[in-house]
C-alpha atoms as a PDB file:
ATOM      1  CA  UNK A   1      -3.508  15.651  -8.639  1.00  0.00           C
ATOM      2  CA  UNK A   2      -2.882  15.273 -12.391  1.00  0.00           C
ATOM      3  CA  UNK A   3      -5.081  13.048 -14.726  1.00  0.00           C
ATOM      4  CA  UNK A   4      -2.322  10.538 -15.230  1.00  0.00           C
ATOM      5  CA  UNK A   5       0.574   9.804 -12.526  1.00  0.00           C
ATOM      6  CA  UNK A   6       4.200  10.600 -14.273  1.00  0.00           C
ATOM      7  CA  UNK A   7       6.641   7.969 -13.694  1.00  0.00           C
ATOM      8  CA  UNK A   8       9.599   9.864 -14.289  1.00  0.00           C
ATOM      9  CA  UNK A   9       8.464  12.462 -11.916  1.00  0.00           C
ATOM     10  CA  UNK A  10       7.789   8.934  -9.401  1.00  0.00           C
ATOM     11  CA  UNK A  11      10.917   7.587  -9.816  1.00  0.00           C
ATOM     12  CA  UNK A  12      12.760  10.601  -9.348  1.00  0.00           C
ATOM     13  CA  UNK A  13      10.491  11.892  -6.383  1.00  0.00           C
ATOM     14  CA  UNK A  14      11.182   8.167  -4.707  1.00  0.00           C
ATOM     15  CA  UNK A  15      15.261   8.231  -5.585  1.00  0.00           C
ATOM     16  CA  UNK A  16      15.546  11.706  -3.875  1.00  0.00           C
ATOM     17  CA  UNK A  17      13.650  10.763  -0.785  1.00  0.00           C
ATOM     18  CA  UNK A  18      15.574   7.685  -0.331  1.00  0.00           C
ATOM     19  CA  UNK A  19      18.876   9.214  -0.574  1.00  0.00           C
ATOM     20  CA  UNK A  20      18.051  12.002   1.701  1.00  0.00           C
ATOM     21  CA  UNK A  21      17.580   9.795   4.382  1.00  0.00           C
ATOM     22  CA  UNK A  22      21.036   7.777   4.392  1.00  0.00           C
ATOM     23  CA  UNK A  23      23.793  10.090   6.225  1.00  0.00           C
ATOM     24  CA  UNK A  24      27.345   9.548   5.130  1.00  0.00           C
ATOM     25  CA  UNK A  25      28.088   7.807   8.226  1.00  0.00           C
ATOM     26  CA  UNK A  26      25.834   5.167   7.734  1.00  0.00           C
ATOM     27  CA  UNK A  27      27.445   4.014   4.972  1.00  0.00           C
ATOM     28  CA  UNK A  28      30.624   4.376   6.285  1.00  0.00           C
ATOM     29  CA  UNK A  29      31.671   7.736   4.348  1.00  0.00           C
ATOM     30  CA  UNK A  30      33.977  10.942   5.756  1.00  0.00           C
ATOM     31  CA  UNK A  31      31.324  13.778   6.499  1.00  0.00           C
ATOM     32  CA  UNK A  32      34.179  16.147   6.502  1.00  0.00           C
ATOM     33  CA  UNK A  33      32.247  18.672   8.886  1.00  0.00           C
ATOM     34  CA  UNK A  34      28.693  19.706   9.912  1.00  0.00           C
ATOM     35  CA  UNK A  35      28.278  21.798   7.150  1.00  0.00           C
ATOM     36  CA  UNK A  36      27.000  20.006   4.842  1.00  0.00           C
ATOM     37  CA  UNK A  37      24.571  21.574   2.168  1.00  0.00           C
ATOM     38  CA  UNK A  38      22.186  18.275   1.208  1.00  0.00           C
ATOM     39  CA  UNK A  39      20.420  16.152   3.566  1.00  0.00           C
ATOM     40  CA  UNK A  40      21.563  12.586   3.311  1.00  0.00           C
ATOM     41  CA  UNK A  41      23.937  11.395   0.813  1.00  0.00           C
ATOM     42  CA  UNK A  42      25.313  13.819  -1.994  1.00  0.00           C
ATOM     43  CA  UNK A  43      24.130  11.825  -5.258  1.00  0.00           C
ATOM     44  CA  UNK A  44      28.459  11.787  -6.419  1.00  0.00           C
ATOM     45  CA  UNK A  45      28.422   9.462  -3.533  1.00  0.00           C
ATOM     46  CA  UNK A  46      25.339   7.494  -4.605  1.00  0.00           C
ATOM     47  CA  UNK A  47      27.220   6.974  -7.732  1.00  0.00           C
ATOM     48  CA  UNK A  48      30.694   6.126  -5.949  1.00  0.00           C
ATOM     49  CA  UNK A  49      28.986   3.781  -3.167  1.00  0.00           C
ATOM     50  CA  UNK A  50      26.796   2.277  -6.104  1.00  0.00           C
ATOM     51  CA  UNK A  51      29.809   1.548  -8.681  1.00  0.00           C
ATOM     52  CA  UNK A  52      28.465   3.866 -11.661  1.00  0.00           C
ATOM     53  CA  UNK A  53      28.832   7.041 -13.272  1.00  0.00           C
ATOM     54  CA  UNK A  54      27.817  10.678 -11.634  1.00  0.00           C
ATOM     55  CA  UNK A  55      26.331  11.447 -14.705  1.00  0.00           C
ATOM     56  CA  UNK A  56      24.629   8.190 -15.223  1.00  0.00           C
ATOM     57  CA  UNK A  57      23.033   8.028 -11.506  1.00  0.00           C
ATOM     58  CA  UNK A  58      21.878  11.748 -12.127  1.00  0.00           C
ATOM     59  CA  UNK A  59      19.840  10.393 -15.333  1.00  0.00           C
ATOM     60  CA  UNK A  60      18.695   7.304 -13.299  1.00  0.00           C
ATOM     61  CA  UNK A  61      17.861   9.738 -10.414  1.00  0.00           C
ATOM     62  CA  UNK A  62      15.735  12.328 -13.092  1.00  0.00           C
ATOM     63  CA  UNK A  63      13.559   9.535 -14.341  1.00  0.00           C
ATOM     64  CA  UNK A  64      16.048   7.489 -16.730  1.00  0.00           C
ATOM     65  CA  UNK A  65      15.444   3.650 -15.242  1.00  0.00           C
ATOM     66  CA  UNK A  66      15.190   2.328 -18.933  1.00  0.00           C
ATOM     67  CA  UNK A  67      17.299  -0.365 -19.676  1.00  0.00           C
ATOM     68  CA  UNK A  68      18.904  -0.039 -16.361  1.00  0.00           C
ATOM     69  CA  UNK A  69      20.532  -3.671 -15.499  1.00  0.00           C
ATOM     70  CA  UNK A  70      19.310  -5.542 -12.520  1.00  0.00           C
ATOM     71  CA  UNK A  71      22.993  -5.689 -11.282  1.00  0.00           C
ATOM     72  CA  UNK A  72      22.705  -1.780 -11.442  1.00  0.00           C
ATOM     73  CA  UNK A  73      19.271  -1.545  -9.668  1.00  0.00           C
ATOM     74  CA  UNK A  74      20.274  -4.417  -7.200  1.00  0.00           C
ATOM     75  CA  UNK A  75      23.605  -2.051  -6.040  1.00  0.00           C
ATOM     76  CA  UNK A  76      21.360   1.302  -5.574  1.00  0.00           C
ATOM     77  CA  UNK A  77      18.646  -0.975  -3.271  1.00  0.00           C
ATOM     78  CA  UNK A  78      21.793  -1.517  -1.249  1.00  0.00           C
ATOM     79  CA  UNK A  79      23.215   1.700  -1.192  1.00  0.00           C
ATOM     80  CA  UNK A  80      19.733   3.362  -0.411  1.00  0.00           C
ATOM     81  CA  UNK A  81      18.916   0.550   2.228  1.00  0.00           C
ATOM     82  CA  UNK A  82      16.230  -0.445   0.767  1.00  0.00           C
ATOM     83  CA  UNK A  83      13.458  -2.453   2.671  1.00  0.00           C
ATOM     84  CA  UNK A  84      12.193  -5.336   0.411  1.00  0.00           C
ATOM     85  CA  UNK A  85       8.965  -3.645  -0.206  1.00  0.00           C
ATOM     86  CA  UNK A  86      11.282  -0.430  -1.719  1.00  0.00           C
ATOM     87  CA  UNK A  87      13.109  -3.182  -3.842  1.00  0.00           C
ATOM     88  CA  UNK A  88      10.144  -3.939  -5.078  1.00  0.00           C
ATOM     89  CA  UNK A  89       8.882  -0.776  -5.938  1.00  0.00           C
ATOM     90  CA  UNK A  90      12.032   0.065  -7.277  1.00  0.00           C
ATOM     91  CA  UNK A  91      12.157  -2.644 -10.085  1.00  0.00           C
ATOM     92  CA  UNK A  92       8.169  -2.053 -10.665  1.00  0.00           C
ATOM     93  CA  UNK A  93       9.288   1.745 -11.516  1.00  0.00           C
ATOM     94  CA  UNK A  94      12.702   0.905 -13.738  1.00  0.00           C
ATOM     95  CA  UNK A  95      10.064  -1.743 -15.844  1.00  0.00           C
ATOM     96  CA  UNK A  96       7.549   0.666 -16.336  1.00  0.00           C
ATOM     97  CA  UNK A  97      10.173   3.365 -17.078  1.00  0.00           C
ATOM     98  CA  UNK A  98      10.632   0.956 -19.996  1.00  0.00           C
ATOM     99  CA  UNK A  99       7.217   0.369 -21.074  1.00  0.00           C
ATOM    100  CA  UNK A 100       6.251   2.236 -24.570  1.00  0.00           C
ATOM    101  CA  UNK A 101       4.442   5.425 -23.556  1.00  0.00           C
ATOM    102  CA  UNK A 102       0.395   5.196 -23.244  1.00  0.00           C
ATOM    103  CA  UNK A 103      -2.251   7.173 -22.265  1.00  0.00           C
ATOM    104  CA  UNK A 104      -4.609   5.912 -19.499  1.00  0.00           C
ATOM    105  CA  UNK A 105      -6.197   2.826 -19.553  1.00  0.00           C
ATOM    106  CA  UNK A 106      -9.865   1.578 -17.895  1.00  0.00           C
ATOM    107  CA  UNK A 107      -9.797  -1.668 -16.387  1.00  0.00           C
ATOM    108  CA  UNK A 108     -12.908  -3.589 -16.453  1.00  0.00           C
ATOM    109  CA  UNK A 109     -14.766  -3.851 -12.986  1.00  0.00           C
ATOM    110  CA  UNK A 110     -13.046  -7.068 -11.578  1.00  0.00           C
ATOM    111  CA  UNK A 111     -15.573  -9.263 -10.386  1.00  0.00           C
ATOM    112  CA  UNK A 112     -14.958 -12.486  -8.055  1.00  0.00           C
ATOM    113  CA  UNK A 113     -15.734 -16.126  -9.751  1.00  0.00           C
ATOM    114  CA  UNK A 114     -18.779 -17.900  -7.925  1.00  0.00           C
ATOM    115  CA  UNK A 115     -15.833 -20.875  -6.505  1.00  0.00           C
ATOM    116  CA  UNK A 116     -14.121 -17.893  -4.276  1.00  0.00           C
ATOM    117  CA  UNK A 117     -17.367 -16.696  -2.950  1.00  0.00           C
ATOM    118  CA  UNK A 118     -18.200 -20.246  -1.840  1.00  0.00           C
ATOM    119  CA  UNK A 119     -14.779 -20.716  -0.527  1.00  0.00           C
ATOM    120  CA  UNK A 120     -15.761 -17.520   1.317  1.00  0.00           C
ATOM    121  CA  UNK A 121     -19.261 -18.638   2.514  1.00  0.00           C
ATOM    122  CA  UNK A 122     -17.723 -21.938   4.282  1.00  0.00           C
ATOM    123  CA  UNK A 123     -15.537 -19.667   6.642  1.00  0.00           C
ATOM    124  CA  UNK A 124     -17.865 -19.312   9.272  1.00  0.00           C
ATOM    125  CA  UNK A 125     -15.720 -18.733  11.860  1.00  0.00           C
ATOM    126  CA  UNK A 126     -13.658 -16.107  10.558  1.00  0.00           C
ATOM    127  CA  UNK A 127     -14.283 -12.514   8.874  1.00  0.00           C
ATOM    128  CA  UNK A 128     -12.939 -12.797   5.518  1.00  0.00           C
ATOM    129  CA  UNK A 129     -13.355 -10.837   2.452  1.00  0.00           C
ATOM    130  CA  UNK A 130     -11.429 -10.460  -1.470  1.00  0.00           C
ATOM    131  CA  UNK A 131     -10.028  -6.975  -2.375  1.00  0.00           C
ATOM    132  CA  UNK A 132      -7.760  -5.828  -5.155  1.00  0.00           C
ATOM    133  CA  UNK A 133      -5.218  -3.587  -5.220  1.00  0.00           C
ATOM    134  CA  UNK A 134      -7.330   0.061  -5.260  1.00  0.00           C
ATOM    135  CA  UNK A 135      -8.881  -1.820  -2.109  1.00  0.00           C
ATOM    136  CA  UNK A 136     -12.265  -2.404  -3.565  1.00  0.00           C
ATOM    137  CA  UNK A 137     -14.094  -4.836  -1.763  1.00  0.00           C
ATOM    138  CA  UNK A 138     -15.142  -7.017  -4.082  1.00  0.00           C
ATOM    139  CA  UNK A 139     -16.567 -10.400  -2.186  1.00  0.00           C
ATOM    140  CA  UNK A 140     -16.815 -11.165   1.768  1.00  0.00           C
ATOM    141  CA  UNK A 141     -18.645 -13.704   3.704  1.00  0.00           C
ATOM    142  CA  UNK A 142     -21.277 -13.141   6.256  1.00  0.00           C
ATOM    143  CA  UNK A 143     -19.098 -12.734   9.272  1.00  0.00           C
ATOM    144  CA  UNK A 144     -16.721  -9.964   6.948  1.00  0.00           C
ATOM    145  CA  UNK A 145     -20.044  -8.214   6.448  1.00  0.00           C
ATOM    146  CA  UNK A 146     -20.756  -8.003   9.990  1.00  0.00           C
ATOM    147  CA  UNK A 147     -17.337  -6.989  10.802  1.00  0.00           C
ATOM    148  CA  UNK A 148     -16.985  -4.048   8.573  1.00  0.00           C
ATOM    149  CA  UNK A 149     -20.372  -2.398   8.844  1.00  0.00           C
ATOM    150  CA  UNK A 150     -19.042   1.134   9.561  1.00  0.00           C
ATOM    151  CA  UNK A 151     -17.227   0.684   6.118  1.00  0.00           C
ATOM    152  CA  UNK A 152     -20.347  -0.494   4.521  1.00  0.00           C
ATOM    153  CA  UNK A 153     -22.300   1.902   5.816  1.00  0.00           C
ATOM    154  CA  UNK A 154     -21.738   3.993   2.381  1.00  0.00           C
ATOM    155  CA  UNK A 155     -23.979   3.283  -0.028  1.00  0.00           C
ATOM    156  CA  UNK A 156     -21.081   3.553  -2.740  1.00  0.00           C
ATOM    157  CA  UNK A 157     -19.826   0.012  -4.392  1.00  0.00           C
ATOM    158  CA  UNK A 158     -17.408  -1.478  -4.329  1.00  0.00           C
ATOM    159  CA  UNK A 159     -16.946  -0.296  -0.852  1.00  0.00           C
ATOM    160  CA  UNK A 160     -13.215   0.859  -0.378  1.00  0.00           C
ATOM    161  CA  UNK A 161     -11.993   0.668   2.734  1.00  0.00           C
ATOM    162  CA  UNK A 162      -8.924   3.705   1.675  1.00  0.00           C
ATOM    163  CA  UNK A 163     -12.059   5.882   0.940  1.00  0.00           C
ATOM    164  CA  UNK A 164     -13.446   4.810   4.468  1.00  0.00           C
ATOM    165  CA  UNK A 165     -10.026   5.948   6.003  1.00  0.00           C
ATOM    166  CA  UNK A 166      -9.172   9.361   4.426  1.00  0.00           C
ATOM    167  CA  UNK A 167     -12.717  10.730   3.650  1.00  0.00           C
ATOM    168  CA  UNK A 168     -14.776   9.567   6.617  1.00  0.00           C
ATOM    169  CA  UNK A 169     -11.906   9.879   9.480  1.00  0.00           C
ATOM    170  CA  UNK A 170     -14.524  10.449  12.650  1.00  0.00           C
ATOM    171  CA  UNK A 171     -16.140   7.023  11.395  1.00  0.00           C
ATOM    172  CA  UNK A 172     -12.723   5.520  10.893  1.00  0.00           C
ATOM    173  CA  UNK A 173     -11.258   6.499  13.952  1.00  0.00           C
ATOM    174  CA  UNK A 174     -13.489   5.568  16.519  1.00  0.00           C
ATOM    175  CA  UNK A 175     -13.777   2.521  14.478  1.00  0.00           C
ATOM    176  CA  UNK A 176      -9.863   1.734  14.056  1.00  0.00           C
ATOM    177  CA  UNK A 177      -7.667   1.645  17.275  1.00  0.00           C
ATOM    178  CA  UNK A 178      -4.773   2.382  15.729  1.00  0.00           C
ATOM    179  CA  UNK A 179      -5.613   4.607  13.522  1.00  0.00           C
ATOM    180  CA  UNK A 180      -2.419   6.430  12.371  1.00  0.00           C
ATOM    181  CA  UNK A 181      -0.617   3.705  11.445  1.00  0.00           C
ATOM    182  CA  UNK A 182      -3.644   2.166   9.371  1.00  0.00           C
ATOM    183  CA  UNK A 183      -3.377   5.637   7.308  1.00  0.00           C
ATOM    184  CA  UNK A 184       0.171   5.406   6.930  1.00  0.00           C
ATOM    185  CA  UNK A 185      -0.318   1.509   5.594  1.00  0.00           C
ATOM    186  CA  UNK A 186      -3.424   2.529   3.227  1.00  0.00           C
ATOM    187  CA  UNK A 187      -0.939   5.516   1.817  1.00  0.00           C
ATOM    188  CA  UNK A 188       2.025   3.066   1.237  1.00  0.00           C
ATOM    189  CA  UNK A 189       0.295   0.154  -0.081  1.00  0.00           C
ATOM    190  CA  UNK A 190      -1.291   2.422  -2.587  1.00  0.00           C
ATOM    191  CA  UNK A 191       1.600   3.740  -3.715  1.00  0.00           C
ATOM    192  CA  UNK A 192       3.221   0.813  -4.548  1.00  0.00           C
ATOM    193  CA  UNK A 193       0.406  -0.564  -6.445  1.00  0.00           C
ATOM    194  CA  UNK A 194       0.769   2.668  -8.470  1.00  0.00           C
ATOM    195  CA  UNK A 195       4.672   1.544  -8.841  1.00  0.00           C
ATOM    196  CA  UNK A 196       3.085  -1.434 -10.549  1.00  0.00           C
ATOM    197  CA  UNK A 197       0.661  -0.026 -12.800  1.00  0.00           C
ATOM    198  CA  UNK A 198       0.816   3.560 -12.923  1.00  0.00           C
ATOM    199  CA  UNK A 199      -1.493   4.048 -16.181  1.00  0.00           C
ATOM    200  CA  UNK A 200      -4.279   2.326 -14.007  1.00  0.00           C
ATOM    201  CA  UNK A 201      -7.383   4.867 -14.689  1.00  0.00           C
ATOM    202  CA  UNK A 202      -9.431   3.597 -11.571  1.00  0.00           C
ATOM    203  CA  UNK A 203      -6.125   3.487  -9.075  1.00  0.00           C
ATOM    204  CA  UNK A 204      -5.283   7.213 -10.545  1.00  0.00           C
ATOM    205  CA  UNK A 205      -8.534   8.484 -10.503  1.00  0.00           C
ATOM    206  CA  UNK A 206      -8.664   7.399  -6.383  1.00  0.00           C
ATOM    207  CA  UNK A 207      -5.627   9.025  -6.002  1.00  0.00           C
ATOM    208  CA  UNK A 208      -6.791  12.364  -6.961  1.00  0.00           C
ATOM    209  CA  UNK A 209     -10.366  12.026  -5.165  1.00  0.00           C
ATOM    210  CA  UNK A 210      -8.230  11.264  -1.807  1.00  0.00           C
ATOM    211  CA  UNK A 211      -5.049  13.857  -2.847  1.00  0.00           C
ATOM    212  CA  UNK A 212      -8.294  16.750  -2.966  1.00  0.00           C
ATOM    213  CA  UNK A 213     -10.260  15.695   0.196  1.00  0.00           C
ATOM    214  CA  UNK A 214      -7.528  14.733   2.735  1.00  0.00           C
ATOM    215  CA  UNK A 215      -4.674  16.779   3.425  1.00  0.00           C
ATOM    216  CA  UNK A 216      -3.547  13.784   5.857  1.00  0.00           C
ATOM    217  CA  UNK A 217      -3.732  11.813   2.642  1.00  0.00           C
ATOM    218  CA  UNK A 218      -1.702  14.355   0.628  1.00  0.00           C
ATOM    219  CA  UNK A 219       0.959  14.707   3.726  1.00  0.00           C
ATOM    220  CA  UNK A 220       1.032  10.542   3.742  1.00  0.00           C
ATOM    221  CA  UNK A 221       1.497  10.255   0.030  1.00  0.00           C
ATOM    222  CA  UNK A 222       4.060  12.801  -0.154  1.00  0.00           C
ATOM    223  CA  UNK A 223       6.434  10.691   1.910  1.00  0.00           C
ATOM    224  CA  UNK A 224       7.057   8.223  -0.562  1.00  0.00           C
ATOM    225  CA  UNK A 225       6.673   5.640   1.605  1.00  0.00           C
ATOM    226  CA  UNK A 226       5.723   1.873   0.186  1.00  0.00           C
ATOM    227  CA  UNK A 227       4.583  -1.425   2.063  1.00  0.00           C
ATOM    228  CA  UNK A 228       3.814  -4.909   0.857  1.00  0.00           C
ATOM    229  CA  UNK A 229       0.974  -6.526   2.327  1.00  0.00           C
ATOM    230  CA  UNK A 230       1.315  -9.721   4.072  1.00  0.00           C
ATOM    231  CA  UNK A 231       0.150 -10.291   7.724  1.00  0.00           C
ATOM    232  CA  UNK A 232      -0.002  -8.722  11.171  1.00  0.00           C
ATOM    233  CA  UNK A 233      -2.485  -7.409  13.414  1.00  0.00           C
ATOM    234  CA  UNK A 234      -5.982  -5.087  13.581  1.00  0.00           C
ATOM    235  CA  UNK A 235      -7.669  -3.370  16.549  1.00  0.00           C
ATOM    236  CA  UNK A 236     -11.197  -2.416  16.140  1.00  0.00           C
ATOM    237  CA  UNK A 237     -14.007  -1.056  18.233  1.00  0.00           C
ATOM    238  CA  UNK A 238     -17.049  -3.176  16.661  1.00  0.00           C
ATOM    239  CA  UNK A 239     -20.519  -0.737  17.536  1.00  0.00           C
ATOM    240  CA  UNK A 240     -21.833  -4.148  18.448  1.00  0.00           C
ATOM    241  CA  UNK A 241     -19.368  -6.787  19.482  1.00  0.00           C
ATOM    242  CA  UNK A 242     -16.944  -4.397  21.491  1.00  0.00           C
ATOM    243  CA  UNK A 243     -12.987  -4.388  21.154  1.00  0.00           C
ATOM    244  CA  UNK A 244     -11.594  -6.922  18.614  1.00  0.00           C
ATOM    245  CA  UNK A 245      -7.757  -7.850  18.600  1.00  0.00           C
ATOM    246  CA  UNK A 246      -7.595  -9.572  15.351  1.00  0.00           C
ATOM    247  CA  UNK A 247      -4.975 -11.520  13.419  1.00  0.00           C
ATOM    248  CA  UNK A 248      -5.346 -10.869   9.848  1.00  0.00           C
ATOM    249  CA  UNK A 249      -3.473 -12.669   6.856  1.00  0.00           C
ATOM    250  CA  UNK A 250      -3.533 -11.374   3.146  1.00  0.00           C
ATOM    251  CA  UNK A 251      -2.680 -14.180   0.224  1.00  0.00           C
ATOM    252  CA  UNK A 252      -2.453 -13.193  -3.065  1.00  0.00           C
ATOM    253  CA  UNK A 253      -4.892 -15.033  -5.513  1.00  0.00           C
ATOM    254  CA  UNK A 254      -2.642 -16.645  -8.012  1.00  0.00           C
ATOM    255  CA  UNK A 255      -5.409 -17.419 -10.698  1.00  0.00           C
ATOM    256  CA  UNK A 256      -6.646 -14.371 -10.221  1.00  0.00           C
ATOM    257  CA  UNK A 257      -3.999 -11.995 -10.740  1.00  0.00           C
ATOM    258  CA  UNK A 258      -4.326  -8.327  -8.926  1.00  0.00           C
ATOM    259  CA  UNK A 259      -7.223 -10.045  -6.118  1.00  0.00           C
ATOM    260  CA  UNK A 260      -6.150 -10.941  -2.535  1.00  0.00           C
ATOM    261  CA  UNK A 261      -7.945 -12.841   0.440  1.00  0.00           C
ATOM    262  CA  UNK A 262      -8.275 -11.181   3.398  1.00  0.00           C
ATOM    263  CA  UNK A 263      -8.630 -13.557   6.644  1.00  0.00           C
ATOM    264  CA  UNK A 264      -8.845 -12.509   9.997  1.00  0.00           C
ATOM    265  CA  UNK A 265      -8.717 -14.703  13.297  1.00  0.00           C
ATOM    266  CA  UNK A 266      -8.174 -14.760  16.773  1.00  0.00           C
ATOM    267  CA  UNK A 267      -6.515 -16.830  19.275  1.00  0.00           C
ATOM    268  CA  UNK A 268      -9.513 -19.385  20.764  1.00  0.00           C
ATOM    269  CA  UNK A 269      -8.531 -18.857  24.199  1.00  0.00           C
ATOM    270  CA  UNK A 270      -8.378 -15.273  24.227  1.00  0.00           C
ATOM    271  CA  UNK A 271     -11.129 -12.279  25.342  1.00  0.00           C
ATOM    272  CA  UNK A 272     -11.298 -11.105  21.069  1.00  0.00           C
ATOM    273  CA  UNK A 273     -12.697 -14.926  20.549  1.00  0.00           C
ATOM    274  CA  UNK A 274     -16.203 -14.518  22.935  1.00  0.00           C
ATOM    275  CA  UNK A 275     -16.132 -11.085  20.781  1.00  0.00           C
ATOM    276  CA  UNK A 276     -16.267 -13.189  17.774  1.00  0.00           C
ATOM    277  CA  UNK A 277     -18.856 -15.281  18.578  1.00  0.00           C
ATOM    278  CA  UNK A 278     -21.264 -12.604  19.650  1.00  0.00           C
ATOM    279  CA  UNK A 279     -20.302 -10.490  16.084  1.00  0.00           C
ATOM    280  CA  UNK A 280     -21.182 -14.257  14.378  1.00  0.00           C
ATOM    281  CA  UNK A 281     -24.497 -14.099  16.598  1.00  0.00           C
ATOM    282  CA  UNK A 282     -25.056 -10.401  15.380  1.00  0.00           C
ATOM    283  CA  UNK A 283     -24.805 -11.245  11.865  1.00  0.00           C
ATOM    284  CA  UNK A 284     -26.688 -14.096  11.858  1.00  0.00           C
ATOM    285  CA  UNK A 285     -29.790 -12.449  12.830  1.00  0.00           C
ATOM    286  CA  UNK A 286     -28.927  -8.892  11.064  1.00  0.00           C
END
């Protein structure tokens, strides 16, 4: 992995991946035999479909977003069918394409203000934790603690639970039900917080530690794949409370740009909820 991520070389890796995918026939084009020499569309049909130029979309497509109009942007999203989370990543690379030139920058170690870890302390029935965007775990309450102790168990801090995925995977996937798809997720959600700040020295630098020791990592990140974070579900096997079918819900901190709560639940009536109360019981006396 290089020292610094390219964004000309991400924007025109993403393009190309998103345009092989599309067949002429799903966007209603002639494929005037089998024959055809380029997966997905040709990019003279990009171009057609999207109401501009060959040449321009072939400077868009080798790196050129700058100064590209949103109306422009918004018509390749469509051509491309892109999901909202590719929109988004889309736009993030076309503004950064237009940001002056800079080398790396450090961020200073965010750190959680005392009022979150108290809002954090009075959930006591529910794991919760704050990450940001590498995944750092940077706060979590009691029951959080308790419910990611196979992540904590590395001594390293900010524990990172895309570290605990990639570079501990016997750990992670007797620990993680579903383990596959919580790889793929880690993979996209990084890469579209690269998308947003790709000069990021901390986000860059845990790029290349997971691009050299995980060749599932380098296969996932290859893809091009992106995903917003939001809500859904997470199957665990706790070492002490047993199976846990969780809920989970991630809210971005709006005072505290680039942090997000991290909630998890579970219906009250359900077998996950007696699973709960003994993890609670656990870390109570832990």
């Amino acid at each position: 992995m290089a020292a610094t991520i390219n964004v000309r070389t991400e924007i025109r890796e993403f393009l190309r991946s998103r345009r092989s995918r599309i067949t002429p026939d799903k966007v209603g084009l002639p494929t005037y035999g089998a024959n055809r020499r380029v997966k997905g569309l040709r990019r003279e049909e990009v171009a057609l479909l999207a109401g501009v130029s060959v040449d321009y979309y072939v400077r868009m497509e080798r790196g050129a977003l700058a100064g590209t109009s949103e109306s422009v942007l918004d018509a390749l999203a469509s051509v491309l069918q892109l999901d909202d989370a590719e929109r988004d990543h889309l736009f993030h690379l076309a503004r950064q394409s237009g940001a002056p030139t800079s080398r790396r920058r450090p961020k200073p170690t965010a750190t959680v203000r005392p009022a979150l870890q108290q809002v954090l302390d009075a959930m006591t029935d529910a794991p919760a934790w704050i990450r940001n965007g590498r995944h750092d775990v940077l706060a979590m309450n009691r029951l959080g603690r308790a419910l990611y102790s196979p992540v904590l168990a590395d001594p390293r801090r900010p524990a990172n639970t895309v570290r605990f995925v990639y570079l501990n995977p016997d750990a992670a996937k007797a620990f993680f039900v579903d383990y596959d798809q919580i790889t793929r997720n880690a993979a996209a959600t990084l890469r579209m917080e690269i998308g947003r700040d790709p000069h990021d020295e901390e986000l860059v630098d845990l790029v290349g530690e997971l691009s050299k020791g995980s060749e599932l990592f380098r296969q996932q990140w290859a893809s091009q794949d992106v995903r917003l974070h939001g809500h859904g579900s997470k199957r665990v096997n706790h070492p002490v409370a047993g199976r846990l079918d969780l809920d989970f819900e991630s809210m971005d901190l709006p005072t505290d740009p680039g942090l997000q709560l991290n909630v998890y639940t579970a219906p009250a009536d359900g077998p996950t909820a007696g699973n709960l109360a003994l993890l609670a019981s656990w870390a109570a006396g832990s």
